[in-house]
C-alpha atoms as a PDB file:
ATOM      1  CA  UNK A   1     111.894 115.048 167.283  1.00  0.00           C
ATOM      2  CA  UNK A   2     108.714 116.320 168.134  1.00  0.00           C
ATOM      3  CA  UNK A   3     107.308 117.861 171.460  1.00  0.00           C
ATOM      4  CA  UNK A   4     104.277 116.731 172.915  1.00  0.00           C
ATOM      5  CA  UNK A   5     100.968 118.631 173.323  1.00  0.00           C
ATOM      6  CA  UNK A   6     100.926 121.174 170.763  1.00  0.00           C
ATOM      7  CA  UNK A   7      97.959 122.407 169.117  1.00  0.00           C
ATOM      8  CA  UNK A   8      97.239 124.223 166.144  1.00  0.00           C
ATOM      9  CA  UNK A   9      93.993 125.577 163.932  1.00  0.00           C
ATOM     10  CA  UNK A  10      93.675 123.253 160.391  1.00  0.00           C
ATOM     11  CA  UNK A  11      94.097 125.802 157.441  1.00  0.00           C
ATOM     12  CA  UNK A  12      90.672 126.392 155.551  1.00  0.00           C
ATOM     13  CA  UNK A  13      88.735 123.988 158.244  1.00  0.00           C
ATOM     14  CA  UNK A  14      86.812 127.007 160.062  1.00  0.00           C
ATOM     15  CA  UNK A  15      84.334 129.319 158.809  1.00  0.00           C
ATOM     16  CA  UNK A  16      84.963 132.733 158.984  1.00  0.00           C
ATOM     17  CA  UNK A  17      82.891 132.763 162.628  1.00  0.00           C
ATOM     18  CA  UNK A  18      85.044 130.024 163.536  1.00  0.00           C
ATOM     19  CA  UNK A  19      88.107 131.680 162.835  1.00  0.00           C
ATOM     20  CA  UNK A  20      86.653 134.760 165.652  1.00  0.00           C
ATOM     21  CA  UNK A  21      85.730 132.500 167.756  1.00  0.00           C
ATOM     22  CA  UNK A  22      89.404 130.262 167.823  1.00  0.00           C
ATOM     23  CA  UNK A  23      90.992 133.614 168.190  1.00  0.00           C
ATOM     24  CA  UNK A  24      88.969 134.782 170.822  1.00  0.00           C
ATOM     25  CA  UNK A  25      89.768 131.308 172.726  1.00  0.00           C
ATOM     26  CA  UNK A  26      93.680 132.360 172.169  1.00  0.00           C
ATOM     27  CA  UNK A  27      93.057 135.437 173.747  1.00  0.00           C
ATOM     28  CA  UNK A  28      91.182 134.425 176.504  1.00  0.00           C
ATOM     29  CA  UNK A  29      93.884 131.654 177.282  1.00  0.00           C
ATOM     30  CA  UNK A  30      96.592 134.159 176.740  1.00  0.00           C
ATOM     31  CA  UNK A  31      95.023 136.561 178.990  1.00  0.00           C
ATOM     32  CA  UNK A  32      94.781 133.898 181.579  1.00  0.00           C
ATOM     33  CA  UNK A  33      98.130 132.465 181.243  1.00  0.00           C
ATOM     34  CA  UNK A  34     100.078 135.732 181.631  1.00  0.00           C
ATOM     35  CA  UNK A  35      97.744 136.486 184.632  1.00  0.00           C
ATOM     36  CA  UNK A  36      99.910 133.140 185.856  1.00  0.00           C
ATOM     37  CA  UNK A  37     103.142 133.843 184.896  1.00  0.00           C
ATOM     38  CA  UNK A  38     102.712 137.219 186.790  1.00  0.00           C
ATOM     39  CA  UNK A  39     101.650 135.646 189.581  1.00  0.00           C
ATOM     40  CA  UNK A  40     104.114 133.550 190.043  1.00  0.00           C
ATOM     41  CA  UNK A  41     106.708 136.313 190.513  1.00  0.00           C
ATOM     42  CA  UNK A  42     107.134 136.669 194.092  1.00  0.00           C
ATOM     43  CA  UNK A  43     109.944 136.204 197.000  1.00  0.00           C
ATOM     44  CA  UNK A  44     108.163 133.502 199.560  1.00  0.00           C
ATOM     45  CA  UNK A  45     111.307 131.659 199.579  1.00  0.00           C
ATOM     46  CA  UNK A  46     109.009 128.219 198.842  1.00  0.00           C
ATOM     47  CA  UNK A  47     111.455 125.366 199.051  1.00  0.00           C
ATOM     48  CA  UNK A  48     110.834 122.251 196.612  1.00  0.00           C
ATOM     49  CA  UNK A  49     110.400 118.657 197.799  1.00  0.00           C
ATOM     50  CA  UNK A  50     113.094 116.383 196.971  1.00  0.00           C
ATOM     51  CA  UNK A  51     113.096 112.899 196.218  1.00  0.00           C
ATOM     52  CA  UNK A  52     115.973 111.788 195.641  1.00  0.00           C
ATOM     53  CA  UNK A  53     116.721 108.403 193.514  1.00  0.00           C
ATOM     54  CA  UNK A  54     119.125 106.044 194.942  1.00  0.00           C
ATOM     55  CA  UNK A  55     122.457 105.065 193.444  1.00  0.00           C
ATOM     56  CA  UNK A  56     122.048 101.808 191.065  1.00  0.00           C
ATOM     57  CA  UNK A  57     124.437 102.742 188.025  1.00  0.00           C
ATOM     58  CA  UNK A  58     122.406 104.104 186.072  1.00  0.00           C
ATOM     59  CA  UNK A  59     122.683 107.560 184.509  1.00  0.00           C
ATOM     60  CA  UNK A  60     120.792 110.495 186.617  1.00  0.00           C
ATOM     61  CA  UNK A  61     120.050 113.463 185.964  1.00  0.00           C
ATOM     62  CA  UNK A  62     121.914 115.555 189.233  1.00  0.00           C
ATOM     63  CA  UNK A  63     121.040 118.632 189.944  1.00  0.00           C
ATOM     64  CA  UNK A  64     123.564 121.309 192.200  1.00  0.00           C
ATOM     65  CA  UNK A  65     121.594 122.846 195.092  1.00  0.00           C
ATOM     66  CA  UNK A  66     122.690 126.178 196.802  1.00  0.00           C
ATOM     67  CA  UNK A  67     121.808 128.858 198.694  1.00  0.00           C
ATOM     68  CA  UNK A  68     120.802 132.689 197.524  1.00  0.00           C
ATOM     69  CA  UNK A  69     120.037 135.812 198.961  1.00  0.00           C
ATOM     70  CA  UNK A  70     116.718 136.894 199.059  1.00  0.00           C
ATOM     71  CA  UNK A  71     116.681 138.705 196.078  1.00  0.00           C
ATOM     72  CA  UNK A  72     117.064 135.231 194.027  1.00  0.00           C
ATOM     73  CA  UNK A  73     113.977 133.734 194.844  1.00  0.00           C
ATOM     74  CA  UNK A  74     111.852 135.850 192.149  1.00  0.00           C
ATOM     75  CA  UNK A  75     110.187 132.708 190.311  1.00  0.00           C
ATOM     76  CA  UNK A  76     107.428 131.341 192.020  1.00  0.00           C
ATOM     77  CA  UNK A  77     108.796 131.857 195.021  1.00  0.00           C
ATOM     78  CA  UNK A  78     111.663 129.189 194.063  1.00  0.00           C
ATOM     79  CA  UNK A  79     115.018 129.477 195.062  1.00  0.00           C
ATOM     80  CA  UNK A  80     117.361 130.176 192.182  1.00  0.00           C
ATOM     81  CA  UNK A  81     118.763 126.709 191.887  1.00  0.00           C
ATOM     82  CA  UNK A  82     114.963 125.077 191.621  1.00  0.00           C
ATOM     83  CA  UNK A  83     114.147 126.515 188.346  1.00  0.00           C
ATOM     84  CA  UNK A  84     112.336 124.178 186.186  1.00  0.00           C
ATOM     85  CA  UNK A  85     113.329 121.348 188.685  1.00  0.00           C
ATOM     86  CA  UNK A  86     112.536 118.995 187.854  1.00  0.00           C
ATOM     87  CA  UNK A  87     110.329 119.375 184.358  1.00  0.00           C
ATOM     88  CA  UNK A  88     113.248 120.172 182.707  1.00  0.00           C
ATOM     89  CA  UNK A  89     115.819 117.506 183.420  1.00  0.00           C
ATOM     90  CA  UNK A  90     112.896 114.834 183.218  1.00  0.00           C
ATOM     91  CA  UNK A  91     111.934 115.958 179.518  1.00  0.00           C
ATOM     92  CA  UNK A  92     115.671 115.710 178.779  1.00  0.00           C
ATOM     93  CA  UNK A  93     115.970 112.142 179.839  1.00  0.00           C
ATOM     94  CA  UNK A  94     112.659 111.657 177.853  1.00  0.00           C
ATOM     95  CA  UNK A  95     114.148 112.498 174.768  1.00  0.00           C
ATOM     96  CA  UNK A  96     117.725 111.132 175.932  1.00  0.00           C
ATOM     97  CA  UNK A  97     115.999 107.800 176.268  1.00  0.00           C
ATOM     98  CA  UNK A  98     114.387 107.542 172.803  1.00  0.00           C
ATOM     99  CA  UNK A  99     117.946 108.892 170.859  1.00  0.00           C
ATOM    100  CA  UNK A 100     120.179 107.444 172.623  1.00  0.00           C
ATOM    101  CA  UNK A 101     121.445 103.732 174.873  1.00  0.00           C
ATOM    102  CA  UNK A 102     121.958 106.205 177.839  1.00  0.00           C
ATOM    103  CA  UNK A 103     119.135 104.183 179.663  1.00  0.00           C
ATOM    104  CA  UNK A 104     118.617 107.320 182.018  1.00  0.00           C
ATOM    105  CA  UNK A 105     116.125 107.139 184.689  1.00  0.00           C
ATOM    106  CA  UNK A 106     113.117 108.663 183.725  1.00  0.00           C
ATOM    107  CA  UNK A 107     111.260 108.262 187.440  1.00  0.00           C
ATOM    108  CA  UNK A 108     112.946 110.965 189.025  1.00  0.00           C
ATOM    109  CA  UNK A 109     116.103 113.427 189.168  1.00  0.00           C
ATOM    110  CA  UNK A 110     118.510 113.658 192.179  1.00  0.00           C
ATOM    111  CA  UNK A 111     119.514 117.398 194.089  1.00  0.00           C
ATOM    112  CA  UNK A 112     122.740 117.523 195.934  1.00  0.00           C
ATOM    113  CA  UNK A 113     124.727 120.693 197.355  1.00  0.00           C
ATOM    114  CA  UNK A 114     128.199 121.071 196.430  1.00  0.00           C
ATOM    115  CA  UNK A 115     129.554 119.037 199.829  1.00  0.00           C
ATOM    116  CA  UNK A 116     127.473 116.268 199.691  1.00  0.00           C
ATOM    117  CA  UNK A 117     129.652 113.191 198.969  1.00  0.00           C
ATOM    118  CA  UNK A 118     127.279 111.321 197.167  1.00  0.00           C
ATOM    119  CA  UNK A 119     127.373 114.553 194.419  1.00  0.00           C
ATOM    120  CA  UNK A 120     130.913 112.192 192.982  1.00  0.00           C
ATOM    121  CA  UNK A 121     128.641 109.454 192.162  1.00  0.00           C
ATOM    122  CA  UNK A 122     127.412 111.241 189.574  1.00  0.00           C
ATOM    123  CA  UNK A 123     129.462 112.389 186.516  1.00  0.00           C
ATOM    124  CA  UNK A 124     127.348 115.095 184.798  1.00  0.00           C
ATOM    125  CA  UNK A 125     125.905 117.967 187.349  1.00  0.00           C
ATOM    126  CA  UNK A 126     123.891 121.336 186.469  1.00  0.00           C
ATOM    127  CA  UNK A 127     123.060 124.498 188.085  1.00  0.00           C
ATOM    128  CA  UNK A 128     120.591 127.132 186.787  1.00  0.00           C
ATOM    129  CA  UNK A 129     120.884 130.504 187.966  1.00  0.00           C
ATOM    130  CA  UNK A 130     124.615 130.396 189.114  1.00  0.00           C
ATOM    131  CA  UNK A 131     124.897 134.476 189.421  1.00  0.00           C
ATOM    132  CA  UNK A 132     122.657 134.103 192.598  1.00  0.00           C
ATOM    133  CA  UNK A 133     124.858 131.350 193.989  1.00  0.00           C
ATOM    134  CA  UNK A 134     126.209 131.866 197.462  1.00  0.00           C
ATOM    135  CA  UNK A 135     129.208 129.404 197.686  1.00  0.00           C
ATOM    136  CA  UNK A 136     130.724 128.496 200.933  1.00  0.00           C
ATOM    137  CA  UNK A 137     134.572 127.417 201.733  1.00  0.00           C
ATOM    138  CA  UNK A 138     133.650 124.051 201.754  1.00  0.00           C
ATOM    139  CA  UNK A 139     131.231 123.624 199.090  1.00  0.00           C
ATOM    140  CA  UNK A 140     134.623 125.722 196.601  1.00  0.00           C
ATOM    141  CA  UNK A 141     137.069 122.889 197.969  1.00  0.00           C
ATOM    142  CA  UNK A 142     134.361 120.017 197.366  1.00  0.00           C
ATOM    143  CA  UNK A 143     133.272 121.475 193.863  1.00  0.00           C
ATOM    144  CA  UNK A 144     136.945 121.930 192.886  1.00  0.00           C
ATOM    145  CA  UNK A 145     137.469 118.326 193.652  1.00  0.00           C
ATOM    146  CA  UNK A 146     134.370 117.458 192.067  1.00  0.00           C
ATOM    147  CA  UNK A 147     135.549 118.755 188.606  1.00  0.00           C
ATOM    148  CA  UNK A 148     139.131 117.718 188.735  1.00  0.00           C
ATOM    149  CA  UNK A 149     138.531 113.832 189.329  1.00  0.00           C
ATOM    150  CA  UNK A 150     136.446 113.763 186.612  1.00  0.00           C
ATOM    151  CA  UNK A 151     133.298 115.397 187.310  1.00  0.00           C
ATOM    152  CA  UNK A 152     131.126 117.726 184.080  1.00  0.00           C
ATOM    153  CA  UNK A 153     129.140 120.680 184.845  1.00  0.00           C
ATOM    154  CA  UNK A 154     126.670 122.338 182.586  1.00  0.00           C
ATOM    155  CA  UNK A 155     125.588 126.209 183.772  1.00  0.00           C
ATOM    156  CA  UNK A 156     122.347 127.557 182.716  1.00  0.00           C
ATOM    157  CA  UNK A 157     119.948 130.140 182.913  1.00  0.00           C
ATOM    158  CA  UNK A 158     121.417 133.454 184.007  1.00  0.00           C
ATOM    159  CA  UNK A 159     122.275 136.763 182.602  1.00  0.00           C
ATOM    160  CA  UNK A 160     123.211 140.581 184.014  1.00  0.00           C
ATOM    161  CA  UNK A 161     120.399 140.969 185.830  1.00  0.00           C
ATOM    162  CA  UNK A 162     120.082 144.709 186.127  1.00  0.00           C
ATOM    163  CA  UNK A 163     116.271 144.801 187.216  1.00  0.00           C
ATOM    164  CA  UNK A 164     116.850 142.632 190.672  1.00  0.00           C
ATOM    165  CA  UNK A 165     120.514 144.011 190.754  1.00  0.00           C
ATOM    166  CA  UNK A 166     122.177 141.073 190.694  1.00  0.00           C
ATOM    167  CA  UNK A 167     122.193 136.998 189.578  1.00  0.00           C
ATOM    168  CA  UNK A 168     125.188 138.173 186.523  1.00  0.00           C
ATOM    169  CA  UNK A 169     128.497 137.322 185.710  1.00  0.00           C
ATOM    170  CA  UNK A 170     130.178 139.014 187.541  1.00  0.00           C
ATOM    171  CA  UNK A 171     128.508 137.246 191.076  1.00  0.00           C
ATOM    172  CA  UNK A 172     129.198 133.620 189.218  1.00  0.00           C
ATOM    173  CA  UNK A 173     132.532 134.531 188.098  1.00  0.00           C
ATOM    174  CA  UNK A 174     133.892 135.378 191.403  1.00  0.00           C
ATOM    175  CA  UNK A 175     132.400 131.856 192.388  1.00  0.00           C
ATOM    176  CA  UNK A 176     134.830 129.816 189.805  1.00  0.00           C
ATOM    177  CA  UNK A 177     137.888 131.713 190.897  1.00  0.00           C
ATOM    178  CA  UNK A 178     136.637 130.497 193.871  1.00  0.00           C
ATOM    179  CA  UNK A 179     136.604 126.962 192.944  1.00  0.00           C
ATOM    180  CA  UNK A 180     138.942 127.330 190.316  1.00  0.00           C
ATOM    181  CA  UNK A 181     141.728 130.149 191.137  1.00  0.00           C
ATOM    182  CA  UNK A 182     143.550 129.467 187.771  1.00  0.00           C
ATOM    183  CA  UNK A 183     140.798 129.089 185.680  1.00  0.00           C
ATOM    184  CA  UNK A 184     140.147 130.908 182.160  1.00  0.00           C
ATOM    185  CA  UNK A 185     137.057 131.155 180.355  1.00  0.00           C
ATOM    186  CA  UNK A 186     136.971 130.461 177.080  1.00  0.00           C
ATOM    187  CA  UNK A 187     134.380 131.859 174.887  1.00  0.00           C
ATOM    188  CA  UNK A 188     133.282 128.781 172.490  1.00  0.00           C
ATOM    189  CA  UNK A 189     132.434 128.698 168.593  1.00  0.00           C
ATOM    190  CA  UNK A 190     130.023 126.649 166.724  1.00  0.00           C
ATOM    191  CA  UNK A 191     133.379 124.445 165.726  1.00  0.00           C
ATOM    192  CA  UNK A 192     133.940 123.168 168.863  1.00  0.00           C
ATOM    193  CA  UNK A 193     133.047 119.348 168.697  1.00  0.00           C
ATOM    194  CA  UNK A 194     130.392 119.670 171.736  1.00  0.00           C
ATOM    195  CA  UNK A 195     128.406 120.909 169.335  1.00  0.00           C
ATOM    196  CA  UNK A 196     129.051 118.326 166.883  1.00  0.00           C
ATOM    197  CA  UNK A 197     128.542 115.639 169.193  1.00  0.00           C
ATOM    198  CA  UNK A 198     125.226 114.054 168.147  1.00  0.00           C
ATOM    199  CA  UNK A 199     123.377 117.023 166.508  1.00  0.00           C
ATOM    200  CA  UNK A 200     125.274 118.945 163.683  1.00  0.00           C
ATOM    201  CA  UNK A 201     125.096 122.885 165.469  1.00  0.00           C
ATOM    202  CA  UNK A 202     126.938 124.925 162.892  1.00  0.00           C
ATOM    203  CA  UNK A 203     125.737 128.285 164.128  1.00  0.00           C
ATOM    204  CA  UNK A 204     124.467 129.920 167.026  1.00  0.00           C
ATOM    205  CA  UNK A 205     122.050 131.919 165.405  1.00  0.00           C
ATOM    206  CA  UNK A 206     119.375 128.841 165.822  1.00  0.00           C
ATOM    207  CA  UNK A 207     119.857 128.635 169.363  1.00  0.00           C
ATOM    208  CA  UNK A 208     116.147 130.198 170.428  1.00  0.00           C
ATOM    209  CA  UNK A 209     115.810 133.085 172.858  1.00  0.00           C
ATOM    210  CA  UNK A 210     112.940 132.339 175.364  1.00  0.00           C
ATOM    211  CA  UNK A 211     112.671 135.801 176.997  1.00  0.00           C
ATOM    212  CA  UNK A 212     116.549 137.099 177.486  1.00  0.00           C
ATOM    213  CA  UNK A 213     118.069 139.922 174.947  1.00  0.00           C
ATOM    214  CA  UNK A 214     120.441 139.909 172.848  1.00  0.00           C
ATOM    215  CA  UNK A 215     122.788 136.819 171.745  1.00  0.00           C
ATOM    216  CA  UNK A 216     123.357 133.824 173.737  1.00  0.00           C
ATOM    217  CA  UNK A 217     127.200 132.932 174.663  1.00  0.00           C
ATOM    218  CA  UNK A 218     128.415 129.785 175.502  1.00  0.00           C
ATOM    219  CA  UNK A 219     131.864 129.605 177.361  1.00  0.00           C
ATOM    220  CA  UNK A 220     133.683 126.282 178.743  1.00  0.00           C
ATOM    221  CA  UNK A 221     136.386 125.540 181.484  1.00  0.00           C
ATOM    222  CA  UNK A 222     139.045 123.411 180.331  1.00  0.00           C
ATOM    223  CA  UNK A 223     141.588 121.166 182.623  1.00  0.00           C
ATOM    224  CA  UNK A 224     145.116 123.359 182.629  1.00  0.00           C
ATOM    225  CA  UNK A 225     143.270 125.997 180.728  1.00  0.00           C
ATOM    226  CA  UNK A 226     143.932 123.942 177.650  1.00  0.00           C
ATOM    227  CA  UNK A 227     140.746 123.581 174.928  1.00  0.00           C
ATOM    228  CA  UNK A 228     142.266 120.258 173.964  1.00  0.00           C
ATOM    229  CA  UNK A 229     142.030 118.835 176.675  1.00  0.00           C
ATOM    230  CA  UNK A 230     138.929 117.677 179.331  1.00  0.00           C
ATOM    231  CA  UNK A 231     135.998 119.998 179.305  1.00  0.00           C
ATOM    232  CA  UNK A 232     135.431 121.122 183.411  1.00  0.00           C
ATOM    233  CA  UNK A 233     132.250 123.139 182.572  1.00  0.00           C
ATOM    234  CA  UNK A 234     129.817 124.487 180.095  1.00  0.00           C
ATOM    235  CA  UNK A 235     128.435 127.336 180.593  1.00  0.00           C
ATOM    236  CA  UNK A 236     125.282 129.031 179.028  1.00  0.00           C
ATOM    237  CA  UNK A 237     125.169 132.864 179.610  1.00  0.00           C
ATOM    238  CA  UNK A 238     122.466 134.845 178.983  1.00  0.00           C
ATOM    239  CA  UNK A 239     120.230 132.494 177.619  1.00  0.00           C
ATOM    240  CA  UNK A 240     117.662 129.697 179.356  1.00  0.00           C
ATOM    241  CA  UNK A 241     118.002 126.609 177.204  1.00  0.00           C
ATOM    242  CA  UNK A 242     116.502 124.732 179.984  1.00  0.00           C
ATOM    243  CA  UNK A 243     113.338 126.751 180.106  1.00  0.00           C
ATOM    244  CA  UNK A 244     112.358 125.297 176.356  1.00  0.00           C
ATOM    245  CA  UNK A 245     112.813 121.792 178.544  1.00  0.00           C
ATOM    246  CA  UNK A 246     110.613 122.552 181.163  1.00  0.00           C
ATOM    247  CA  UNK A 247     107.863 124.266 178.803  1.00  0.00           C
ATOM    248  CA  UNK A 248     108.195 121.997 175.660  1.00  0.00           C
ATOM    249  CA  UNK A 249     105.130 119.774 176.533  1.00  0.00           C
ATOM    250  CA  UNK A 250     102.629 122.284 176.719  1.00  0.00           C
ATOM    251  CA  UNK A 251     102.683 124.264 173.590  1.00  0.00           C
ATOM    252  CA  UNK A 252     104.238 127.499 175.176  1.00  0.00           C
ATOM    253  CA  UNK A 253     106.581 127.810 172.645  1.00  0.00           C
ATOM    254  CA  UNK A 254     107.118 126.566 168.643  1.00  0.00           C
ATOM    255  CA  UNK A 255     108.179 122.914 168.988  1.00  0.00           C
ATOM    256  CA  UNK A 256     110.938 124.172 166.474  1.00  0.00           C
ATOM    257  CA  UNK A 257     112.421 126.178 168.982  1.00  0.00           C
ATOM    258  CA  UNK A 258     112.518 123.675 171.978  1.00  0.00           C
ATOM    259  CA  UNK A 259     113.910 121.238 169.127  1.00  0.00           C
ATOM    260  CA  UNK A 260     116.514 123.712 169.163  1.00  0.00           C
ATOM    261  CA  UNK A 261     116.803 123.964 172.702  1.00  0.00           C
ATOM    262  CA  UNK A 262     116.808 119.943 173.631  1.00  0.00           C
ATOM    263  CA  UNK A 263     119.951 119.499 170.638  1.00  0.00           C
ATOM    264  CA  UNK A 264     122.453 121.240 172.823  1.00  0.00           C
ATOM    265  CA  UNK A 265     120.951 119.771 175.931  1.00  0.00           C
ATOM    266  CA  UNK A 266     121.732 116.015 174.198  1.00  0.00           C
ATOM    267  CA  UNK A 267     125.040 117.003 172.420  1.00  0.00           C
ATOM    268  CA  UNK A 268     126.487 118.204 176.463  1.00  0.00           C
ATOM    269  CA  UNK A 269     125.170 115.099 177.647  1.00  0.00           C
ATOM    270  CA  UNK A 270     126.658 112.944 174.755  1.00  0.00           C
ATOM    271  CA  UNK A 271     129.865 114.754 175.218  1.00  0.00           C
ATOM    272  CA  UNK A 272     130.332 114.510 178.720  1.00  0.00           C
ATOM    273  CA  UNK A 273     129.811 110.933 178.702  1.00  0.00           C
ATOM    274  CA  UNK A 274     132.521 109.738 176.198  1.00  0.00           C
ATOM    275  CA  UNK A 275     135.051 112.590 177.447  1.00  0.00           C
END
């Protein structure tokens, strides 16, 4: 499985002056593409258009929209729950389309909040950025609802955040009890069988890291609290998987490492659908 657009210099194919002159090109385009990532730091609170698809059957990629206080919108001026939207999700369906029968739609990804009815038309949801979540009454009852008739989350893309003072676990947490008053988190190992699902996973230690510290951790929600039963909710903490989505086209980062990244994205997916 191979990313597209990555480049790469031909070993012995330069001269000596060509090998300066490459690097210098690497520079220059580093230079210029950290000048972009800083400048896309900011708190304009830019809202994303949405398209929505509309409901034929088929499987789409749903995406959980919410509101966050004005500390969350740090990334291009996104609101926490737009990260990557929707580059991420559509790459996923790309390579869900080529692996798999899912016949996902590949022309577009749906956003719903928590309350919106049609959200239960879909059976696989995901949030980035949960620890920035503000949850309302309604949107807990409707989410807790959501997961017990069925319904899969997967929760990416947020860590203890102690530069912006907030977006952690602790914030998210209090969210699920929310939703969930009974619930338990259970800290996952490389045994469980959602990460045996399509792609053999036997270890964490190949999950890439594209910017966070430390190890990733990977927790679940189970239905009664029980790990044999129905899995509620993944949850990736202090990791981005879906930022190896979003980037893996553009020769960011190693295409081994979005490989990485894009094997637990399919093996949720897979698992979701057959549980």
């Amino acid at each position: 499985m191979v990313a597209e657009g990555t480049t790469g210099l031909p070993d012995g194919s330069k001269t000596d002056t060509g090998r300066v002159r490459a690097s210098l090109i690497l520079a220059v385009w580093f230079c210029g593409a950290a000048a972009t990532a800083l400048a896309q730091w900011g708190d304009s609170g830019r809202e994303p258009e949405i398209h929505n698809l509309p409901y034929d059957g088929r499987f789409t990629f749903a995406r959980v929209r919410f509101n966050n206080p004005p500390a969350g919108y740090y990334y291009k001026g996104l609101p926490a729950w737009a990260h990557g939207y929707p580059d991420a999700e559509l790459n996923l369906m790309k390579i869900m389309n080529e692996i798999s029968n899912l016949n996902p739609h590949l022309d577009g990804t749906n956003v719903f909040t928590l309350d919106d009815p049609e959200l239960c038309k879909y059976p696989v949801a995901f949030m980035t950025e949960g620890g920035w979540w503000d949850l309302t009454d309604k949107e807990a009852a409707a989410f807790r609802a959501y997961l017990l008739k069925g319904g899969f989350v997967i929760f990416d893309d947020f860590r203890d955040d102690f530069y912006r003072g907030g977006g952690g676990w602790h914030g998210f947490e209090a969210n699920m009890k929310r939703v969930l008053p009974e619930a338990r988190f259970v800290d996952l190992e490389p045994s469980h069988p959602i990460f045996h699902s399509f792609f053999e996973i036997d270890s964490f230690d190949i999950v890439p890291q594209f910017y966070d510290r430390g190890q990733p951790v990977f927790r679940a929600l189970f239905e009664d609290n029980d790990p044999h039963k129905r899995m509620l909710a993944m949850i990736n903490f202090n990791t981005d998987i879906s930022n190896f989505w979003e980037f893996s086209a553009v020769g960011f980062r190693p295409v081994a490492e979005s490989n990485e990244a894009y094997k637990l994205g399919v093996n949720y997916l897979i698992y979701s659908t057959v549980h």
